[in-house]
PDB file of N, CA and C in Angstrom:
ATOM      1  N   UNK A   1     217.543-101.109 157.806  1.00  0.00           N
ATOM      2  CA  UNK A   1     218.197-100.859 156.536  1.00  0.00           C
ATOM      3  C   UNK A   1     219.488-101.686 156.486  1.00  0.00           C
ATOM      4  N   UNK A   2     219.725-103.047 155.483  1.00  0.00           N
ATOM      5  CA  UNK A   2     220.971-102.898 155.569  1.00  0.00           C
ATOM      6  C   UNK A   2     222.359-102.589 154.929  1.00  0.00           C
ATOM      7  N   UNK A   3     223.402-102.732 155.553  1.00  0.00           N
ATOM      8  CA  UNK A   3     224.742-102.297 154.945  1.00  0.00           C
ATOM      9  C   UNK A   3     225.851-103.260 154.935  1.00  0.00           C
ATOM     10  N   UNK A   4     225.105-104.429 154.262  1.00  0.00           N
ATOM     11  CA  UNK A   4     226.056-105.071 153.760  1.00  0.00           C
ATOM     12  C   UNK A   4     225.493-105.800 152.643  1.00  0.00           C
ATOM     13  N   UNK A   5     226.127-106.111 151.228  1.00  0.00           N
ATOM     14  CA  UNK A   5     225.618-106.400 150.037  1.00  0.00           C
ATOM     15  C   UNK A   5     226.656-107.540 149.336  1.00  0.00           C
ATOM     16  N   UNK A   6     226.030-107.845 148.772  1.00  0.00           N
ATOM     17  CA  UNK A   6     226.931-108.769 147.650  1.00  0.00           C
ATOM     18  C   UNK A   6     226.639-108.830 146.328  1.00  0.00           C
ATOM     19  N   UNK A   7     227.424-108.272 145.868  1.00  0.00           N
ATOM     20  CA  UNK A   7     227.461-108.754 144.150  1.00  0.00           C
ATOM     21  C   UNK A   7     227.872-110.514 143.322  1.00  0.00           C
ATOM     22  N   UNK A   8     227.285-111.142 143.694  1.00  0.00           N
ATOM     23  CA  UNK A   8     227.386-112.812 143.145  1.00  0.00           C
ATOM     24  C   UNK A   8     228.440-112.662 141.675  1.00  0.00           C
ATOM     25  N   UNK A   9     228.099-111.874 140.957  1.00  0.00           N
ATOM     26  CA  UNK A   9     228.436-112.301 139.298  1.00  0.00           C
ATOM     27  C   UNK A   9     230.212-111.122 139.629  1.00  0.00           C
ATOM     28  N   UNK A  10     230.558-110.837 140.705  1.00  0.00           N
ATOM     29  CA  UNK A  10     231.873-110.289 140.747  1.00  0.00           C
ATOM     30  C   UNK A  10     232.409-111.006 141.878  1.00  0.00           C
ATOM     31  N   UNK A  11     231.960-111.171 143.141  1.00  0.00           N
ATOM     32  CA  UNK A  11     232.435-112.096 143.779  1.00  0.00           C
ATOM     33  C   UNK A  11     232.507-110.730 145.499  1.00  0.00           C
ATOM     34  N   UNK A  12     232.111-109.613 145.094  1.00  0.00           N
ATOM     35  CA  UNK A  12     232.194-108.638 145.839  1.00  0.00           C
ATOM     36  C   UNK A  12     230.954-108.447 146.877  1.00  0.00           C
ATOM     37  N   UNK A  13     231.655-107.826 148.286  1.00  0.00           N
ATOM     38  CA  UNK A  13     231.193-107.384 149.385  1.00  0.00           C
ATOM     39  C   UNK A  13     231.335-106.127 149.340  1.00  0.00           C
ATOM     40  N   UNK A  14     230.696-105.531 149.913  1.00  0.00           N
ATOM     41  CA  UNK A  14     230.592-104.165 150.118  1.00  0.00           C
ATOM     42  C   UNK A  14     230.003-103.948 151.827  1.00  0.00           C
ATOM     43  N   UNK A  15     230.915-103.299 152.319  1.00  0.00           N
ATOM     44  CA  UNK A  15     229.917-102.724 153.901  1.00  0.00           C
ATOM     45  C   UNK A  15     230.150-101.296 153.833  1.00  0.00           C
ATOM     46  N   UNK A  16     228.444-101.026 154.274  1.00  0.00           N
ATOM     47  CA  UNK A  16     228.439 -99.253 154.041  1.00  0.00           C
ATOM     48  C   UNK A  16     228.246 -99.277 155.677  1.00  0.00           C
ATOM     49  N   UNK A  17     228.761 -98.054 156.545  1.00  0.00           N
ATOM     50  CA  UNK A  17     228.819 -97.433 157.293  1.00  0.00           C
ATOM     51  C   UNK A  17     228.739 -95.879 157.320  1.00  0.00           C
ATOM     52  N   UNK A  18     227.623 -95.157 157.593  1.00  0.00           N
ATOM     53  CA  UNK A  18     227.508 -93.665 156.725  1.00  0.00           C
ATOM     54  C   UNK A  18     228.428 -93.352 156.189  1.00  0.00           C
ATOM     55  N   UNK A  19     229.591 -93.054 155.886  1.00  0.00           N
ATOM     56  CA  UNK A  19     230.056 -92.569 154.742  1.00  0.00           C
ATOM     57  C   UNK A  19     231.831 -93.106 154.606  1.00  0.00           C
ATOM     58  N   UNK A  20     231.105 -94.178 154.695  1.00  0.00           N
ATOM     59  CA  UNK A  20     232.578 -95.001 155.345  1.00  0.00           C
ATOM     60  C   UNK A  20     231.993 -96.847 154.170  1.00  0.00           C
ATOM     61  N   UNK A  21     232.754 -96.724 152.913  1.00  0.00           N
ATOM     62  CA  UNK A  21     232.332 -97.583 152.823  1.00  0.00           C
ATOM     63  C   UNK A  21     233.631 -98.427 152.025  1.00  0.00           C
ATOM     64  N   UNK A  22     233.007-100.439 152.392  1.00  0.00           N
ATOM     65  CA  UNK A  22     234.716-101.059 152.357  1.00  0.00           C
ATOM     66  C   UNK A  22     234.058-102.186 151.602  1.00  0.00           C
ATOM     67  N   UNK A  23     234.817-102.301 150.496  1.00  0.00           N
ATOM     68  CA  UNK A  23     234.602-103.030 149.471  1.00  0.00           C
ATOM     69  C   UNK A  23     235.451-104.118 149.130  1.00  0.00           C
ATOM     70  N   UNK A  24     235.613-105.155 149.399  1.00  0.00           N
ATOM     71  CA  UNK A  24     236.220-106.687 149.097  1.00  0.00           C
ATOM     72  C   UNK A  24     235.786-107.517 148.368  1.00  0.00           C
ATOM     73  N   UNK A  25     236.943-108.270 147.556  1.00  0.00           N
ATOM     74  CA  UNK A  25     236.557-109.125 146.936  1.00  0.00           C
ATOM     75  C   UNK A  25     237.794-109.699 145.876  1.00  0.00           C
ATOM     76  N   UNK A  26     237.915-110.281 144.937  1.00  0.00           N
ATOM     77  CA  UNK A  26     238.706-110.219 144.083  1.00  0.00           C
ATOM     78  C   UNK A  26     239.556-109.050 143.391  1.00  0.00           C
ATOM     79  N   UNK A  27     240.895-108.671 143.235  1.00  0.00           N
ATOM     80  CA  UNK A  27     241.608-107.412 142.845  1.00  0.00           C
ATOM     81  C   UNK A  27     240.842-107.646 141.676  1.00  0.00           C
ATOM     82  N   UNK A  28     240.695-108.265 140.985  1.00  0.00           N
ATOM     83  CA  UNK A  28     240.483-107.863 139.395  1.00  0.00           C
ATOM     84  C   UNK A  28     239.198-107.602 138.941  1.00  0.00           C
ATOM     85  N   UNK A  29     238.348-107.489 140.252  1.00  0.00           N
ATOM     86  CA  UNK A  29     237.361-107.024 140.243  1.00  0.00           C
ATOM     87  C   UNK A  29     236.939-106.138 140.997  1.00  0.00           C
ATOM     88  N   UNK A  30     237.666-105.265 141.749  1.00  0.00           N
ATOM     89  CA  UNK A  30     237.168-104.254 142.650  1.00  0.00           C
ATOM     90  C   UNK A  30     237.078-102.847 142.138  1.00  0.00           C
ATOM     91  N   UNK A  31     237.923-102.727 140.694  1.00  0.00           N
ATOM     92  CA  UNK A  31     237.820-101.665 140.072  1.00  0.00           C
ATOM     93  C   UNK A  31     236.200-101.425 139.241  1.00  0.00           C
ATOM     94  N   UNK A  32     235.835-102.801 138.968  1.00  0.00           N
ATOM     95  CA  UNK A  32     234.474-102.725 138.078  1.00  0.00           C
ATOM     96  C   UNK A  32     233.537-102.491 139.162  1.00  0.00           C
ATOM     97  N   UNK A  33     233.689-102.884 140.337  1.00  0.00           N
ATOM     98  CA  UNK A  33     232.780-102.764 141.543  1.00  0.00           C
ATOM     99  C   UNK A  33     232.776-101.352 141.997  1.00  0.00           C
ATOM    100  N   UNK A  34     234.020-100.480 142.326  1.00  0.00           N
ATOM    101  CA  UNK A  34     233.947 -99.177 142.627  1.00  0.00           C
ATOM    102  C   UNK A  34     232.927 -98.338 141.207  1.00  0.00           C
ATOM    103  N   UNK A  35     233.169 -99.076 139.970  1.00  0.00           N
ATOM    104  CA  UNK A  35     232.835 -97.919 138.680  1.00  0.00           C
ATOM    105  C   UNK A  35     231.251 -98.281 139.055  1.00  0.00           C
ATOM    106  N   UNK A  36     230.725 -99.563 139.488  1.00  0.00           N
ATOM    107  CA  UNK A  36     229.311 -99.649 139.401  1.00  0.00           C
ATOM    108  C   UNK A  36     228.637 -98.742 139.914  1.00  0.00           C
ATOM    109  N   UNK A  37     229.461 -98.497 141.327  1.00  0.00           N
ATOM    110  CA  UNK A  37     228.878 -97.586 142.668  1.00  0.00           C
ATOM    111  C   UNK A  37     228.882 -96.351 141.920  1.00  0.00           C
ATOM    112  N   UNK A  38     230.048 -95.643 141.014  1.00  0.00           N
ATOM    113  CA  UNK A  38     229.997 -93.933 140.961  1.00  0.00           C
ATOM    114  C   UNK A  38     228.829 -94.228 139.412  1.00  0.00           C
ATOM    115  N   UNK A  39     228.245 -95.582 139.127  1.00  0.00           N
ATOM    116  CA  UNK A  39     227.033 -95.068 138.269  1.00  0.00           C
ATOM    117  C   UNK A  39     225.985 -94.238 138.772  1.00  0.00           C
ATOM    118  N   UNK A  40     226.116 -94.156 140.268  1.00  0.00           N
ATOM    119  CA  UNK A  40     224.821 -93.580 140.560  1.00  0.00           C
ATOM    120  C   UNK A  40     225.024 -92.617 141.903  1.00  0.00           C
ATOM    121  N   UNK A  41     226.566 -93.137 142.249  1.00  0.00           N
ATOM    122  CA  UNK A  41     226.718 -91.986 143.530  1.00  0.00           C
ATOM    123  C   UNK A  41     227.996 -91.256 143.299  1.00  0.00           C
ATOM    124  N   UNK A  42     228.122 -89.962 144.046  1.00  0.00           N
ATOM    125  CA  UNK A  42     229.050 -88.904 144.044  1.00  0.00           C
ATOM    126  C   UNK A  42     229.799 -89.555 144.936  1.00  0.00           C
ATOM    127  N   UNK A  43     231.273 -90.474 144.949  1.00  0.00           N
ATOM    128  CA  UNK A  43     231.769 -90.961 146.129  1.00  0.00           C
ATOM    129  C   UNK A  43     233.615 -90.503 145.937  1.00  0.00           C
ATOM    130  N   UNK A  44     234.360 -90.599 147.044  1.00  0.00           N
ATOM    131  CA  UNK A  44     235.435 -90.296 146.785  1.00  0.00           C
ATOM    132  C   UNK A  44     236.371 -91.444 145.774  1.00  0.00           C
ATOM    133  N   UNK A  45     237.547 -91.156 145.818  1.00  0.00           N
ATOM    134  CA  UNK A  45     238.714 -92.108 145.268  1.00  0.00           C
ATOM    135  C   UNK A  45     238.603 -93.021 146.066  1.00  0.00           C
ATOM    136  N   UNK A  46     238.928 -94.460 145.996  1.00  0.00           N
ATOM    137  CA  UNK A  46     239.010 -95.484 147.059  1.00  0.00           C
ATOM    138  C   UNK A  46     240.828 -95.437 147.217  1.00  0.00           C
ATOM    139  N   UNK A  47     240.873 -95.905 148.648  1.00  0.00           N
ATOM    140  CA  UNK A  47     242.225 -95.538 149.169  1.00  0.00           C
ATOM    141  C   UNK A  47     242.707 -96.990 149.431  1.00  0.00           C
ATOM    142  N   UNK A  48     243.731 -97.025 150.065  1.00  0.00           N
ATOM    143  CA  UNK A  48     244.295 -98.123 150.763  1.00  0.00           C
ATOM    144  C   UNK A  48     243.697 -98.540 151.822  1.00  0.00           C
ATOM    145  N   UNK A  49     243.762 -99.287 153.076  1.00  0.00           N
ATOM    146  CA  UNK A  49     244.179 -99.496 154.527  1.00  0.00           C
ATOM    147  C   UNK A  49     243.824 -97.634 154.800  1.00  0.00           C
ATOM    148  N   UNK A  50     243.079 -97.984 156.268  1.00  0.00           N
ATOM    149  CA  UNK A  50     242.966 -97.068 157.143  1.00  0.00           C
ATOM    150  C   UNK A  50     242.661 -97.242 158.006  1.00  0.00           C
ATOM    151  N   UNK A  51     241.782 -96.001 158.550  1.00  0.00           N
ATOM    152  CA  UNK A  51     240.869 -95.745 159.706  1.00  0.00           C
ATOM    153  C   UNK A  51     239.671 -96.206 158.966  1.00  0.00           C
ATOM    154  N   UNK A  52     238.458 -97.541 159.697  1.00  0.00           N
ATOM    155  CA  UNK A  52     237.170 -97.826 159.629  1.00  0.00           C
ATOM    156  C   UNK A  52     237.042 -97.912 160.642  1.00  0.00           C
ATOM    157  N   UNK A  53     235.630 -97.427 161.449  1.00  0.00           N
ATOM    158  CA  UNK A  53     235.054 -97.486 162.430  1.00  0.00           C
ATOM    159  C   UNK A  53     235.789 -97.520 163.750  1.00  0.00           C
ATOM    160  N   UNK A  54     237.063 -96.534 163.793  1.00  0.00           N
ATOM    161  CA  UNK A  54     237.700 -96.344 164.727  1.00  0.00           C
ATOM    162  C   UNK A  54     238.519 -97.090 165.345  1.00  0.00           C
ATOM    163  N   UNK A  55     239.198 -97.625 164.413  1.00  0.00           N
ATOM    164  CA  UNK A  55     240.589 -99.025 164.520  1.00  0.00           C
ATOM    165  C   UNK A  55     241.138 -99.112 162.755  1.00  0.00           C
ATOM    166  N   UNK A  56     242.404 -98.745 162.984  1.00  0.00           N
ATOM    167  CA  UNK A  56     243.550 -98.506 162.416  1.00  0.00           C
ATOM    168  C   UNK A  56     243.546-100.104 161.586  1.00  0.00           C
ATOM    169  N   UNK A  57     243.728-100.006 160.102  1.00  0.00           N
ATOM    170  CA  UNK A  57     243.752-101.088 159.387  1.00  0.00           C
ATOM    171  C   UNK A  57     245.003-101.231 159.153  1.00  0.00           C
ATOM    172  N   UNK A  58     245.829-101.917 159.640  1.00  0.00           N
ATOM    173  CA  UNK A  58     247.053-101.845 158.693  1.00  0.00           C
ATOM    174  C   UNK A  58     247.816-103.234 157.886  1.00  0.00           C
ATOM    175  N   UNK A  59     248.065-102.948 156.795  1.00  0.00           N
ATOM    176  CA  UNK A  59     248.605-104.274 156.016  1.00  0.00           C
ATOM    177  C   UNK A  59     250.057-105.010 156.367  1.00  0.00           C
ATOM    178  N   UNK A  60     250.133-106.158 156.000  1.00  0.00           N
ATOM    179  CA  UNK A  60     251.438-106.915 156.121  1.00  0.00           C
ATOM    180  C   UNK A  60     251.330-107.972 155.995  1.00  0.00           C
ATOM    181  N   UNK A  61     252.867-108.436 155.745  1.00  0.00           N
ATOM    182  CA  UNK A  61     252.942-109.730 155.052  1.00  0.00           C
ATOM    183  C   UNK A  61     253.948-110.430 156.034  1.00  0.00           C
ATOM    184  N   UNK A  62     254.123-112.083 155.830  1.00  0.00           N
ATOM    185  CA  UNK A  62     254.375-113.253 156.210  1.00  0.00           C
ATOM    186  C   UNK A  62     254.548-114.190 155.605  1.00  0.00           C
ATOM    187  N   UNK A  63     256.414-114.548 155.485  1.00  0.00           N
ATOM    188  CA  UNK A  63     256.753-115.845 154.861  1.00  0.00           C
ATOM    189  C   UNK A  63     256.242-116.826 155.679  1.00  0.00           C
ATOM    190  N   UNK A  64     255.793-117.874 154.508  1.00  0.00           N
ATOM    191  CA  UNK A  64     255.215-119.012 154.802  1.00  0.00           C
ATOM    192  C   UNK A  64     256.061-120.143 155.074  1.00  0.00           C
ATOM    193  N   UNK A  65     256.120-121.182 156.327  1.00  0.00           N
ATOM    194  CA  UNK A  65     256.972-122.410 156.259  1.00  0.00           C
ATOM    195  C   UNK A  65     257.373-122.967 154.428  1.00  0.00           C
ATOM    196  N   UNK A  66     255.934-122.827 153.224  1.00  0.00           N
ATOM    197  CA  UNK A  66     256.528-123.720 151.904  1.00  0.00           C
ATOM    198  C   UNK A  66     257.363-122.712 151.223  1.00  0.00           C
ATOM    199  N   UNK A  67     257.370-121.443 151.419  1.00  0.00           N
ATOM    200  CA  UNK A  67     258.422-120.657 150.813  1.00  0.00           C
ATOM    201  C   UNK A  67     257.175-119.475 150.201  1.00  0.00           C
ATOM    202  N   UNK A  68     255.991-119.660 150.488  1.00  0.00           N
ATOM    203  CA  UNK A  68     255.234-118.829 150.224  1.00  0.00           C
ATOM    204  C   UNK A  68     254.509-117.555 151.090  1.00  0.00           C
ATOM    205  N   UNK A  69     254.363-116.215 150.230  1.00  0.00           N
ATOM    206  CA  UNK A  69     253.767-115.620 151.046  1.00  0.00           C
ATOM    207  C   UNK A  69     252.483-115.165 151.568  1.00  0.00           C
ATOM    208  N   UNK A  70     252.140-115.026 152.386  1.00  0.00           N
ATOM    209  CA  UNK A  70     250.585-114.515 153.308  1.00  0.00           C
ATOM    210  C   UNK A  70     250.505-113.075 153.272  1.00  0.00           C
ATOM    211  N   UNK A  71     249.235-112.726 153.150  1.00  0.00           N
ATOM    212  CA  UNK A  71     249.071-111.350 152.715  1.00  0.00           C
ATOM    213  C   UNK A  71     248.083-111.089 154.437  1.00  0.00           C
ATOM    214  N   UNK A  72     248.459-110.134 154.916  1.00  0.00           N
ATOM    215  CA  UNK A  72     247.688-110.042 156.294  1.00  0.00           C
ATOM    216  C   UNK A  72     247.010-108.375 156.644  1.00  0.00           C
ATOM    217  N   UNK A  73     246.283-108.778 157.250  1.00  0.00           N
ATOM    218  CA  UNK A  73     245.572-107.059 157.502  1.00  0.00           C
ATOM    219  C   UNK A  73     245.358-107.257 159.399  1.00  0.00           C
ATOM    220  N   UNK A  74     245.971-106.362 159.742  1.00  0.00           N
ATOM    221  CA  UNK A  74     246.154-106.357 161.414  1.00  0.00           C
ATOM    222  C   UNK A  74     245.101-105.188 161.843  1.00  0.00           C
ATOM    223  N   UNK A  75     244.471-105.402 163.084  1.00  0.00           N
ATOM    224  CA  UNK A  75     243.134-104.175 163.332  1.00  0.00           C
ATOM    225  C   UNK A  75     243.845-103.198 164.385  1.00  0.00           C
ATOM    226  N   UNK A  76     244.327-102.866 164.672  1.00  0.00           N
ATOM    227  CA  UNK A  76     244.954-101.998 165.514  1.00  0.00           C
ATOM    228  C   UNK A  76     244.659-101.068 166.348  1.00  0.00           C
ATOM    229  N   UNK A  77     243.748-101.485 167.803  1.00  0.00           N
ATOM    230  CA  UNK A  77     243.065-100.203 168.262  1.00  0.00           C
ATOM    231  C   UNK A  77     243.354 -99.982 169.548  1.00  0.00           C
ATOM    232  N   UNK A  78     244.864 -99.702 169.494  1.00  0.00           N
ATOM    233  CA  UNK A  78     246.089 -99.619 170.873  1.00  0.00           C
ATOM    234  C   UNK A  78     245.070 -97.857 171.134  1.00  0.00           C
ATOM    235  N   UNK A  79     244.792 -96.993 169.834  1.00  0.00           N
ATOM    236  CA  UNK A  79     244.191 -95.233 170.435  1.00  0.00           C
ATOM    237  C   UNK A  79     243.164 -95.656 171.276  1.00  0.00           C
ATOM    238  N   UNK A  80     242.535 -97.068 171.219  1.00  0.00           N
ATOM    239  CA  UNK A  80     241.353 -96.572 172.326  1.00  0.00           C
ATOM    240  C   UNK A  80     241.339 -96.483 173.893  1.00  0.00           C
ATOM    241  N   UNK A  81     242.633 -97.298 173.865  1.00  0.00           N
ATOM    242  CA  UNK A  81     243.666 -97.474 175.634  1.00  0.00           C
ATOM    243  C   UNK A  81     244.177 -96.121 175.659  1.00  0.00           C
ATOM    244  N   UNK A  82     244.369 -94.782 175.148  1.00  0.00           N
ATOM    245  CA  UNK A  82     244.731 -93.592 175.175  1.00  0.00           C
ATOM    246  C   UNK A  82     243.833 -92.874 175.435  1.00  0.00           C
ATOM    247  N   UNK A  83     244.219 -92.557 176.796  1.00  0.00           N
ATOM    248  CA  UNK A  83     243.415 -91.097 177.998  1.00  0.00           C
ATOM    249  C   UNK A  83     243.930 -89.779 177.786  1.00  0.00           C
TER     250      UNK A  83
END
């Protein structure tokens, strides 16, 4: 079965993980992409950055040498070194 999809005519990814699912693509299109999904499923609010598949998502940014900025997403899974 798989769990990963693409929508061509939005520009969107989607990866489902049972009930864990992460949707990318263009901002100005991720809202029409979430409304497609609740045409047909009972799903929550979509959130920010989190916990997927047991590593900590977290966002941040970085001035650029031309004066511009970088938008960054760091995976963070320092809990799995914790006994």
């Amino acid at each position: 079965m798989p769990s990963t999809y693409k929508h061509a005519a939005l520009g969107l990814i989607l990866v489902v993980y049972v009930d864990d699912f992460k949707l990318s693509g263009p901002a100005e299109n991720l809202k029409k992409g979430w409304a497609l999904l609740r045409n047909n499923l009972v799903i929550d609010q979509e959130t920010p950055h989190g916990q997927y598949l047991g590593c900590r998502h977290e966002s941040g940014t970085a001035k650029m040498p031309d004066g511009g900025t970088a938008i960054s997403v760091s995976y963070n899974m320092v809990s799995f070194w914790d006994f």
